[in-house]
Protein backbone atom coordinates (compact mmCIF):
# COMPACT_ATOMS: atom_id res chain seq x y z
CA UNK A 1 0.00 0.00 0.00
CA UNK A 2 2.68 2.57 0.86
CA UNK A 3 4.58 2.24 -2.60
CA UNK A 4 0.78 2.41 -4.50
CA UNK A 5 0.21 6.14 -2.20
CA UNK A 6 3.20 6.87 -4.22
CA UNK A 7 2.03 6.71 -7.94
CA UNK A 8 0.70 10.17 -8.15
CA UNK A 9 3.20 11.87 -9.35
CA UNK A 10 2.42 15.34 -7.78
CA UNK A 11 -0.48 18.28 -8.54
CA UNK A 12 0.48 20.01 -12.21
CA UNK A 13 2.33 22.87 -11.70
CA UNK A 14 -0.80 24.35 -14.63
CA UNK A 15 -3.81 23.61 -11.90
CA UNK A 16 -1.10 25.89 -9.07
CA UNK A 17 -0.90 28.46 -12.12
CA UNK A 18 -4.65 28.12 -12.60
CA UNK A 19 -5.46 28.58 -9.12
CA UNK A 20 -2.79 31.57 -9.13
CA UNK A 21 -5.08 33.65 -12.05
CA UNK A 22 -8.34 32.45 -10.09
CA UNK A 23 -7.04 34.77 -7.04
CA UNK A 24 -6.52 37.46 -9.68
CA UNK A 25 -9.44 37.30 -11.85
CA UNK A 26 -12.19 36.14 -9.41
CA UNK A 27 -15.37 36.40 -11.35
CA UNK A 28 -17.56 34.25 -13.98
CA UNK A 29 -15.79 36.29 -16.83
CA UNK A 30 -12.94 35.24 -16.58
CA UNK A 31 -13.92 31.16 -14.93
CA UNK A 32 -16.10 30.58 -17.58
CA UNK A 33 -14.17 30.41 -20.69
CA UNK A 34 -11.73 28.78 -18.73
CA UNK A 35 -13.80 26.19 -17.39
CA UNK A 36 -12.19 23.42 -19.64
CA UNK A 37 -9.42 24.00 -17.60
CA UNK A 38 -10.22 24.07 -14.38
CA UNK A 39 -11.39 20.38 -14.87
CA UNK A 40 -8.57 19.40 -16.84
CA UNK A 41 -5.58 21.05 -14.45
CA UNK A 42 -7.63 21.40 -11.16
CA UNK A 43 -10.16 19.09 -10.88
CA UNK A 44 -8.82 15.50 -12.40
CA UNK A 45 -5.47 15.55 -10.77
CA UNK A 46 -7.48 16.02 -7.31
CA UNK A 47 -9.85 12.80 -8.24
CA UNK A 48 -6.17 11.22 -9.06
CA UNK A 49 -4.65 12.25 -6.07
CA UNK A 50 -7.81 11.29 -3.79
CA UNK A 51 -8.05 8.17 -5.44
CA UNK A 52 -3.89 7.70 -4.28
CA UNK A 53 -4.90 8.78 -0.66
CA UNK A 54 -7.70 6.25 -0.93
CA UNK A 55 -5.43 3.58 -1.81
CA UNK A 56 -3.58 3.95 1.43
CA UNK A 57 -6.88 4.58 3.79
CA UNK A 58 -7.65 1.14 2.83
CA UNK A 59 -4.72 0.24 5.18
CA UNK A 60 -5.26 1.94 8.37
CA UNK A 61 -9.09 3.75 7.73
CA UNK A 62 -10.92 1.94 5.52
CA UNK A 63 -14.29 3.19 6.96
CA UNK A 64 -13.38 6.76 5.61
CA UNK A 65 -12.77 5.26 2.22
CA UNK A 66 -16.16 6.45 0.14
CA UNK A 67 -16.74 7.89 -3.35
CA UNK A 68 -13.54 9.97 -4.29
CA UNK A 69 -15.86 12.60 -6.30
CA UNK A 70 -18.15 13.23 -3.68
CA UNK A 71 -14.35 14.07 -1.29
CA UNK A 72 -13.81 16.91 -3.42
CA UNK A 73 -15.58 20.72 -2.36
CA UNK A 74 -16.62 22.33 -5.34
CA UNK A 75 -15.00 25.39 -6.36
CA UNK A 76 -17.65 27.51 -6.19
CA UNK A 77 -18.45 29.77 -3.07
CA UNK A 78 -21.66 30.14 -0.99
CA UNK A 79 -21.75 34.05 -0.85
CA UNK A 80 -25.40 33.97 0.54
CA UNK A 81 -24.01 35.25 4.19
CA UNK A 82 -20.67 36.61 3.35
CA UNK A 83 -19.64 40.01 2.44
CA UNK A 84 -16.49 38.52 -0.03
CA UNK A 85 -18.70 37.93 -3.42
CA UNK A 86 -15.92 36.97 -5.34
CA UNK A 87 -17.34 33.59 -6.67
CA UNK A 88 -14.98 31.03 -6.34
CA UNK A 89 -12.85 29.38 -3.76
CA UNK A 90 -8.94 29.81 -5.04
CA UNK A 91 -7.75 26.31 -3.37
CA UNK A 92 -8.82 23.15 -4.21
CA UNK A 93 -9.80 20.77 -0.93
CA UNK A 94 -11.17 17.20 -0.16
CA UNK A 95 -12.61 16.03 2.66
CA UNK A 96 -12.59 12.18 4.11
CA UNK A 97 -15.50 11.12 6.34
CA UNK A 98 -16.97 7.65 7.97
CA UNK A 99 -18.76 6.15 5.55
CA UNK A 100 -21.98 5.52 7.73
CA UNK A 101 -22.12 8.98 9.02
CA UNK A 102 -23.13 12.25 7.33
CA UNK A 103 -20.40 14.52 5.94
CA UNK A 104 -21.04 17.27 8.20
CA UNK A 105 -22.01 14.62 10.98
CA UNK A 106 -18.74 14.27 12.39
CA UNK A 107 -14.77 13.75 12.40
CA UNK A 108 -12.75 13.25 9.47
CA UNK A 109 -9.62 14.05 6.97
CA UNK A 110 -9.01 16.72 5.32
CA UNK A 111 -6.53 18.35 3.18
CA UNK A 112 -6.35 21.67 0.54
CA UNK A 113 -3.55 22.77 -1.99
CA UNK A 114 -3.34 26.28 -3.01
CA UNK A 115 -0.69 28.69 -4.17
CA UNK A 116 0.06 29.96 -0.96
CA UNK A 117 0.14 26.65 1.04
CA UNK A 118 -0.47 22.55 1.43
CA UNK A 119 -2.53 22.27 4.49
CA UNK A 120 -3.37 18.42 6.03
CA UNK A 121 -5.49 18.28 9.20
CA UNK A 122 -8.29 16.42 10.10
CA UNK A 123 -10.55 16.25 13.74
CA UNK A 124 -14.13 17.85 14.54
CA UNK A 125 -14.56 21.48 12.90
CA UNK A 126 -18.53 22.68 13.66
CA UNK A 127 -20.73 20.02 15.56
CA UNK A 128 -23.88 20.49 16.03
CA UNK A 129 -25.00 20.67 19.91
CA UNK A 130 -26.02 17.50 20.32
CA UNK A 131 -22.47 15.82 18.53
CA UNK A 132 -20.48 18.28 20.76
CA UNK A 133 -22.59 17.24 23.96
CA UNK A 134 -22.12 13.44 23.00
CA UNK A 135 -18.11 14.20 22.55
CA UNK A 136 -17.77 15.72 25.54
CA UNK A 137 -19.42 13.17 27.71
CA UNK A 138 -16.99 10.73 26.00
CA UNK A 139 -13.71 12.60 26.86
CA UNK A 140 -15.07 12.83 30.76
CA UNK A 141 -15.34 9.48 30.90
CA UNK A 142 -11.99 8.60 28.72
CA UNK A 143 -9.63 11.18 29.48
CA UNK A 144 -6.69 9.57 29.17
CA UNK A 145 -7.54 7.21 26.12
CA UNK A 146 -8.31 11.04 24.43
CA UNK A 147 -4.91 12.32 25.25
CA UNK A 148 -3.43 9.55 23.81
CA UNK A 149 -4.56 9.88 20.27
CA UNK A 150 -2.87 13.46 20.19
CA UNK A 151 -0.29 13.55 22.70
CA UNK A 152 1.55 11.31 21.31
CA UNK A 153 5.15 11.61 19.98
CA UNK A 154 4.51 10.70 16.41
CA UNK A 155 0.99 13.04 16.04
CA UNK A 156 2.88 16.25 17.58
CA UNK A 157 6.02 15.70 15.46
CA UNK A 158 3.30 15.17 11.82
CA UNK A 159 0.78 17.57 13.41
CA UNK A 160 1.71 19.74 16.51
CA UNK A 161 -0.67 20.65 19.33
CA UNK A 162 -4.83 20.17 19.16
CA UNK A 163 -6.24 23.24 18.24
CA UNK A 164 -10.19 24.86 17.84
CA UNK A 165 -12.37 27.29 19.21
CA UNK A 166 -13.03 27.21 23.03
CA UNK A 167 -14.97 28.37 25.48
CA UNK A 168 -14.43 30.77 28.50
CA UNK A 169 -15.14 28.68 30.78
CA UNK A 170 -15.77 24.84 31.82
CA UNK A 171 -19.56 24.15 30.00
CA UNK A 172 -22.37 23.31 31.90
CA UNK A 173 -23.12 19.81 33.46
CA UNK A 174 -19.10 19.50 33.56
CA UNK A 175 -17.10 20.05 36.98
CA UNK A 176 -14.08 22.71 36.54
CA UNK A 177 -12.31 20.19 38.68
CA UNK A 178 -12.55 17.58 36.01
CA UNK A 179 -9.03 16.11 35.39
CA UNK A 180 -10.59 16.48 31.27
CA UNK A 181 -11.52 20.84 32.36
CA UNK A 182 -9.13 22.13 30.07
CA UNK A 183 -10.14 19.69 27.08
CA UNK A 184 -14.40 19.65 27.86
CA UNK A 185 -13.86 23.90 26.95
CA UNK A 186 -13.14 22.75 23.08
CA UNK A 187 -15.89 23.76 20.69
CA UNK A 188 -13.77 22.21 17.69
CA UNK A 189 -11.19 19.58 18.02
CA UNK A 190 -8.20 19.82 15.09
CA UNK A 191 -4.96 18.80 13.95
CA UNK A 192 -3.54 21.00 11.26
CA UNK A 193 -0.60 21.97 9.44
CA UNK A 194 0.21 23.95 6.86
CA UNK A 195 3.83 22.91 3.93
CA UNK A 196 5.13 24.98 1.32
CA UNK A 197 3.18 24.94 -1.89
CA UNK A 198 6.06 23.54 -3.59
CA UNK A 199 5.21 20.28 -1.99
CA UNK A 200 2.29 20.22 -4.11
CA UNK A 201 3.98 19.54 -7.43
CA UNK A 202 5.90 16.47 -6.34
CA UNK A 203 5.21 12.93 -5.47
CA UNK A 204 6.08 13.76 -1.56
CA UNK A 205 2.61 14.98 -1.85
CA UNK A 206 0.79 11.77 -0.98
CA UNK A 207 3.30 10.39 1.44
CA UNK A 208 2.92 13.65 3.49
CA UNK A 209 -1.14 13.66 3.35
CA UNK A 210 -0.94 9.78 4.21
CA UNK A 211 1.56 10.18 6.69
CA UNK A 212 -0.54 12.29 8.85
CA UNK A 213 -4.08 10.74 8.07
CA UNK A 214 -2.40 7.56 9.55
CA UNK A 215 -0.94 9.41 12.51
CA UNK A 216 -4.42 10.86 13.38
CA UNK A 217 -6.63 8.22 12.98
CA UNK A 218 -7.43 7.24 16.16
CA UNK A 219 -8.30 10.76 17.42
CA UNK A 220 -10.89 10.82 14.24
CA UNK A 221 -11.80 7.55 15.47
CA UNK A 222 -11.86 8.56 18.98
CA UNK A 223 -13.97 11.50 18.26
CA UNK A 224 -16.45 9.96 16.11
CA UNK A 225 -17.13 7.20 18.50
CA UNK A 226 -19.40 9.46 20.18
CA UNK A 227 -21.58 10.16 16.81
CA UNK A 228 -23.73 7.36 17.28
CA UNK A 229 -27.35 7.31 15.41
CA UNK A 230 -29.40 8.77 18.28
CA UNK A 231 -26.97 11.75 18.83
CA UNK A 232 -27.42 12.32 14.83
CA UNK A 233 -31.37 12.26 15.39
CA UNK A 234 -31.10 15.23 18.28
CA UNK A 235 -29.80 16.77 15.58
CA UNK A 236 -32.60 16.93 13.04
């Protein structure tokens, strides 16, 4: 498995280039004579290099493994509640979730390639009430087994400290004595890091992306043990 992650030979230097103009020329006059393109430079070599990442999942996350077209986020923008109208997004991401849980239901993988940056992270980003309830009732009652999946040696030398929004203060229903205080105030739970962009355009690519989905696997997996199907229907 680890010599098949290594067949995708790195993103084309003419998708970075594409995504380069995009920043410059962010509206439908200029994307849509150039949307040939985009799918040609942009779009296949991110099915190619999900279907790479896939490859190796099968090894260590195989639950995460779905439909590598339905990983990608498309490239267009939801401007509905933001005051940036430009359009389009000016990276290109993909996003690895379990397979019997929503994609917005809970943990996963995720990485992005842009001009500016290669960024590889993965964990909890926006739960719903409910999810965040349900994970924080799970790290009370397995502090230590939490730590473990970032505290590690391997995950802070691939992917540093956890990170994500917290709160002020110890939530509700939680004692600030709790030997988990410090951890129960997390809103979001992520690992993240952020490479060079020149890593994008070589075959490191994959090995660095698998690298760290491997590291981080059991905090996903730790994380989305809590999702189970009646915290999903609070949610509804």
């Amino acid at each position: 498995m680890k010599a098949a992650a290594g067949t995708f030979g790195g993103f084309p230097g003419e998708g970075i280039a594409f995504l380069r103009d995009l920043k410059k020329n962010n509206d439908r006059e200029w994307f849509t004579p150039r949307l040939d393109t985009y799918k040609e430079q942009v779009q296949a070599p991110m099915l190619e290099l999900v279907r790479a990442v896939h490859l190796a999942m099968l090894r260590f996350a195989p639950a995460y493994v779905g439909e590598p077209a339905k990983c990608l986020y498309r490239i267009y923008r939801d401007t509905r509640f933001s005051k940036d109208k430009t359009p389009y997004k000016t990276h290109a991401a993909a996003a690895f979730w379990r397979t019997n849980l929503g994609k917005n239901d809970g943990a996963g993988f995720y990485f992005a390639v842009s001009p500016e940056e290669v960024a590889i992270g993965g964990g909890m980003y926006m739960p719903s009430p409910p999810v965040l309830l349900a994970v924080r009732q799970q790290i009370a009652a397995n502090e230590r087994e939490f730590r473990a999946t970032f505290e590690g040696k391997t995950v802070r030398k691939l992917l540093g400290e956890l990170t994500g929004e917290q709160a002020a203060r110890v939530p509700k229903g939680f004692a600030s004595s709790d030997p988990a205080a410090e951890l129960l105030r997390y809103r979001r739970f992520i690992l993240y890091r952020t490479f060079s962009p020149e890593m994008a355009t070589t075959p490191k690519l994959v090995r660095e992306i698998v690298s760290r989905f491997e590291a981080m696997t059991p905090f996903v997996e730790f994380l989305d043990r809590a999702v189970t199907p009646a915290v999903i229907d609070r949610c509804r």
